[in-house]
Protein backbone atom coordinates (compact mmCIF):
# COMPACT_ATOMS: atom_id res chain seq x y z
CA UNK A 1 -1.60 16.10 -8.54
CA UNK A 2 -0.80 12.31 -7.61
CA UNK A 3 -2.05 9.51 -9.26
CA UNK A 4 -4.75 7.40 -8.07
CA UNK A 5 -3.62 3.88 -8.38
CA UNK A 6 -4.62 0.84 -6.25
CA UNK A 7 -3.64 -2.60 -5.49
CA UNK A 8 -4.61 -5.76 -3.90
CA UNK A 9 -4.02 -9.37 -3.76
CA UNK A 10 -5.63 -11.60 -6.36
CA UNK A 11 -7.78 -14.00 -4.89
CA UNK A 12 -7.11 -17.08 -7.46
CA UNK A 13 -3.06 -16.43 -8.00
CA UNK A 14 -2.34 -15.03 -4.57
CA UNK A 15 -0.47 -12.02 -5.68
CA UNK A 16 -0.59 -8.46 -5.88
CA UNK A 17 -2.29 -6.57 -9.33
CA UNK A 18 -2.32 -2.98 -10.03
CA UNK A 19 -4.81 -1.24 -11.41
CA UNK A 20 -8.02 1.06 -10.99
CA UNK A 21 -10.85 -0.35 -8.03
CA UNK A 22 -14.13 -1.89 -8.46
CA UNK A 23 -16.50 -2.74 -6.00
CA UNK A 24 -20.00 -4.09 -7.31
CA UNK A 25 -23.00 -5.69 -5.94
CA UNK A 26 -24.96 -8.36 -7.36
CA UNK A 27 -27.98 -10.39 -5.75
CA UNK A 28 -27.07 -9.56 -2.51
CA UNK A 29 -23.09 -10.37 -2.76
CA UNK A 30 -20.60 -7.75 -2.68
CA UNK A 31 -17.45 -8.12 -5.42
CA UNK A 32 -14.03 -6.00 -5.31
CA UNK A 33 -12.03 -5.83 -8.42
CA UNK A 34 -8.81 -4.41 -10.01
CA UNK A 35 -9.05 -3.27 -13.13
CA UNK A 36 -5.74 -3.13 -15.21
CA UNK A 37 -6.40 -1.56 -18.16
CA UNK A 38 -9.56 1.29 -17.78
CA UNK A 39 -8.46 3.21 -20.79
CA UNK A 40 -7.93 0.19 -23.60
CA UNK A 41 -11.40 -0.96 -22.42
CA UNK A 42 -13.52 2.09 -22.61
CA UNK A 43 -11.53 3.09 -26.16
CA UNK A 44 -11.77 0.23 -27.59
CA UNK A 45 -14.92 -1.41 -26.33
CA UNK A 46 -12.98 -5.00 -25.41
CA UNK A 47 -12.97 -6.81 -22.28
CA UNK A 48 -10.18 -6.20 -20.41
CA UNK A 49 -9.09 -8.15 -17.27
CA UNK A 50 -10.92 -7.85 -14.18
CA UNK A 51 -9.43 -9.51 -11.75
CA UNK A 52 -11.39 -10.46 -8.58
CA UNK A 53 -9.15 -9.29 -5.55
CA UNK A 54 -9.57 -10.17 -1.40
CA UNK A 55 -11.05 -6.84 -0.37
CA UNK A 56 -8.97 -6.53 2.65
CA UNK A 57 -6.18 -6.11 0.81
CA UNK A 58 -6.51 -3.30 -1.36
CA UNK A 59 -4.11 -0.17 -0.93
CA UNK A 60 -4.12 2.57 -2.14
CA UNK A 61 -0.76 4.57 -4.04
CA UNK A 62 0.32 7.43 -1.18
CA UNK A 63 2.43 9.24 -4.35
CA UNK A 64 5.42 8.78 -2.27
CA UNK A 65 7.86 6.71 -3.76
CA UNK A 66 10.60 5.67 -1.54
CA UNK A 67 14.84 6.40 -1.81
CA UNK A 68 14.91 3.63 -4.55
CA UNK A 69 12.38 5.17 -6.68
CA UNK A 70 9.65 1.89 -5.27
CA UNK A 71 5.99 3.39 -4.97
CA UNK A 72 4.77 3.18 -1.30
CA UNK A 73 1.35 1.83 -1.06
CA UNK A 74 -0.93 1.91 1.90
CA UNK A 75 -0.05 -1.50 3.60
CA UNK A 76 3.44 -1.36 3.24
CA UNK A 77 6.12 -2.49 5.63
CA UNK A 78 8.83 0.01 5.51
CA UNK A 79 12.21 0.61 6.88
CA UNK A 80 12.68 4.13 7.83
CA UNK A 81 16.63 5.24 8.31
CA UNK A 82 16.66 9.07 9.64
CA UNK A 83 20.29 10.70 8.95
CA UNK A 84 19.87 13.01 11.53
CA UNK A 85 18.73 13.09 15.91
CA UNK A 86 15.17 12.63 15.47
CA UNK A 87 13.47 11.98 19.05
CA UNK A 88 10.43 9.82 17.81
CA UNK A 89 12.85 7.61 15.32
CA UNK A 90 15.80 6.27 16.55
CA UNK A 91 19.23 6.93 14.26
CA UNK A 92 19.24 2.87 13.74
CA UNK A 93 16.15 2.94 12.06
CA UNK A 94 12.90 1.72 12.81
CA UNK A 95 10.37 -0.78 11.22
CA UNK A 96 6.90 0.11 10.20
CA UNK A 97 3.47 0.35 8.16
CA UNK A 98 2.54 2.95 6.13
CA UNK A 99 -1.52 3.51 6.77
CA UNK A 100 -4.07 6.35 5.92
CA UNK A 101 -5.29 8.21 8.94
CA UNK A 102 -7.19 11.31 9.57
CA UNK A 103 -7.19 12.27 6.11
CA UNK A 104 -2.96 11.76 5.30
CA UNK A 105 -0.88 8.86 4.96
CA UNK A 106 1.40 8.35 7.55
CA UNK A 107 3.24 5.56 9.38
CA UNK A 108 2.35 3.12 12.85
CA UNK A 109 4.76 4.01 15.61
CA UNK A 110 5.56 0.53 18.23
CA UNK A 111 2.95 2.26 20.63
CA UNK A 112 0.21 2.29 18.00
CA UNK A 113 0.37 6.20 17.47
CA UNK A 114 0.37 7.33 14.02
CA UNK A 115 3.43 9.66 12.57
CA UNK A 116 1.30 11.91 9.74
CA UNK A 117 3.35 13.85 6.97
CA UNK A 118 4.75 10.28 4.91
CA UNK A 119 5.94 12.49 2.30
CA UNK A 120 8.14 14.11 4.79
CA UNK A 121 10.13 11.15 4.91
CA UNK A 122 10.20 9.78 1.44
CA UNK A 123 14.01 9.61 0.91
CA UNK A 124 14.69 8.09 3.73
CA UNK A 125 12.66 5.04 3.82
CA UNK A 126 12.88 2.18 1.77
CA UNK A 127 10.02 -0.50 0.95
CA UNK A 128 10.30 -4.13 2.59
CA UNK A 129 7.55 -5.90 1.69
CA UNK A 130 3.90 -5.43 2.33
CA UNK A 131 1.67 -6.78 5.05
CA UNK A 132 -0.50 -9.33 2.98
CA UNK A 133 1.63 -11.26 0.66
CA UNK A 134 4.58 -12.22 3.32
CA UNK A 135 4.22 -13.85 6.61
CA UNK A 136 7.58 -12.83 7.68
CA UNK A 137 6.83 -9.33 7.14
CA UNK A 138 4.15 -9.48 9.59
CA UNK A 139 6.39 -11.21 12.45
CA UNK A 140 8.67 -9.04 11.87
CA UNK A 141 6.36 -6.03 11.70
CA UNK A 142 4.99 -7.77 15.08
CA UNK A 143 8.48 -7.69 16.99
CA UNK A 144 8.38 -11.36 16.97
C-alpha cells in the first residue's frame, strides 16, 4: 500500500508544504489546507499548523519515486531517459508532466495523449521541477 501524502503551494510564503488535505467551508467560502502534522495534533490535543494553500496547486504523492530516490507528485515536470528503442519516447529523452487520468497516474505526451502505467517508468525518470513554483519549468514544459 502507498502512502497518501499531498502537497501544494502556500498561499502567504509561496512555496510548496507537505502534509495531509483539508478542504472546509465556512459562510459560504470554500478553504483548502495542508496539514503537517495529523498525528501530534489528534494525540496530543495541540494546534498544529494549518497552512492555507492555493487550491490549484495541490498534488497528490503517485508512490513512485524517481532514479534519485525524489517522490513524484502529481504536477511534476519530469525528464524521462528510456535505455532502450521505445517508439512513443525517443532514446534522447523527452520532457513531461506527470498527471492522474482515468483512474492511474501517468504522464502528458507533446500531442496531449496521456502515457498510463508511471510506475512503469520510475527508474528512468528523474524530477525537474514542478509546474507551479517555476516559471521556467512551464516554458520549458511549453516548448518555448
Amino acid at each position: 500500500m502507498r502512502d497518501i501524502k499531498f502537497r501544494a503551494l502556500d498561499k502567504t510564503n509561496k512555496c510548496m508544504v507537505y502534509g495531509d488535505l483539508l478542504r472546509a467551508e465556512c459562510n459560504g467560502n470554500d478553504y483548502t489546507y495542508i496539514c503537517q502534522n495529523p498525528c501530534i495534533s489528534m494525540m496530543y490535543d495541540i494546534d498544529t499548523s494549518f497552512i492555507e494553500v492555493d487550491e490549484c496547486t495541490v498534488g497528490q504523492y503517485t508512490g513512485i519515486k524517481d532514479k534519485n530516490g525524489v517522490e513524484v507528485y502529481d504536477g511534476d515536470i519530469i525528464k524521462m531517459v528510456i535505455e532502450y528503442e521505445c517508439s512513443a519516447i525517443p532514446k534522447k529523452g523527452m520532457i513531461t508532466e506527470v498527471c492522474f487520468k482515468n483512474g492511474s497516474f501517468g504522464f502528458s505526451y507533446s500531442d496531449n495523449s496521456f502515457g498510463n502505467r508511471l510506475n512503469d517508468y520510475g527508474r528512468t525518470i528523474v524530477v525537474i521541477g514542478n509546474k507551479h513554483e517555476k516559471n521556467y519549468l512551464k516554458d520549458i514544459f511549453k516548448g518555448k
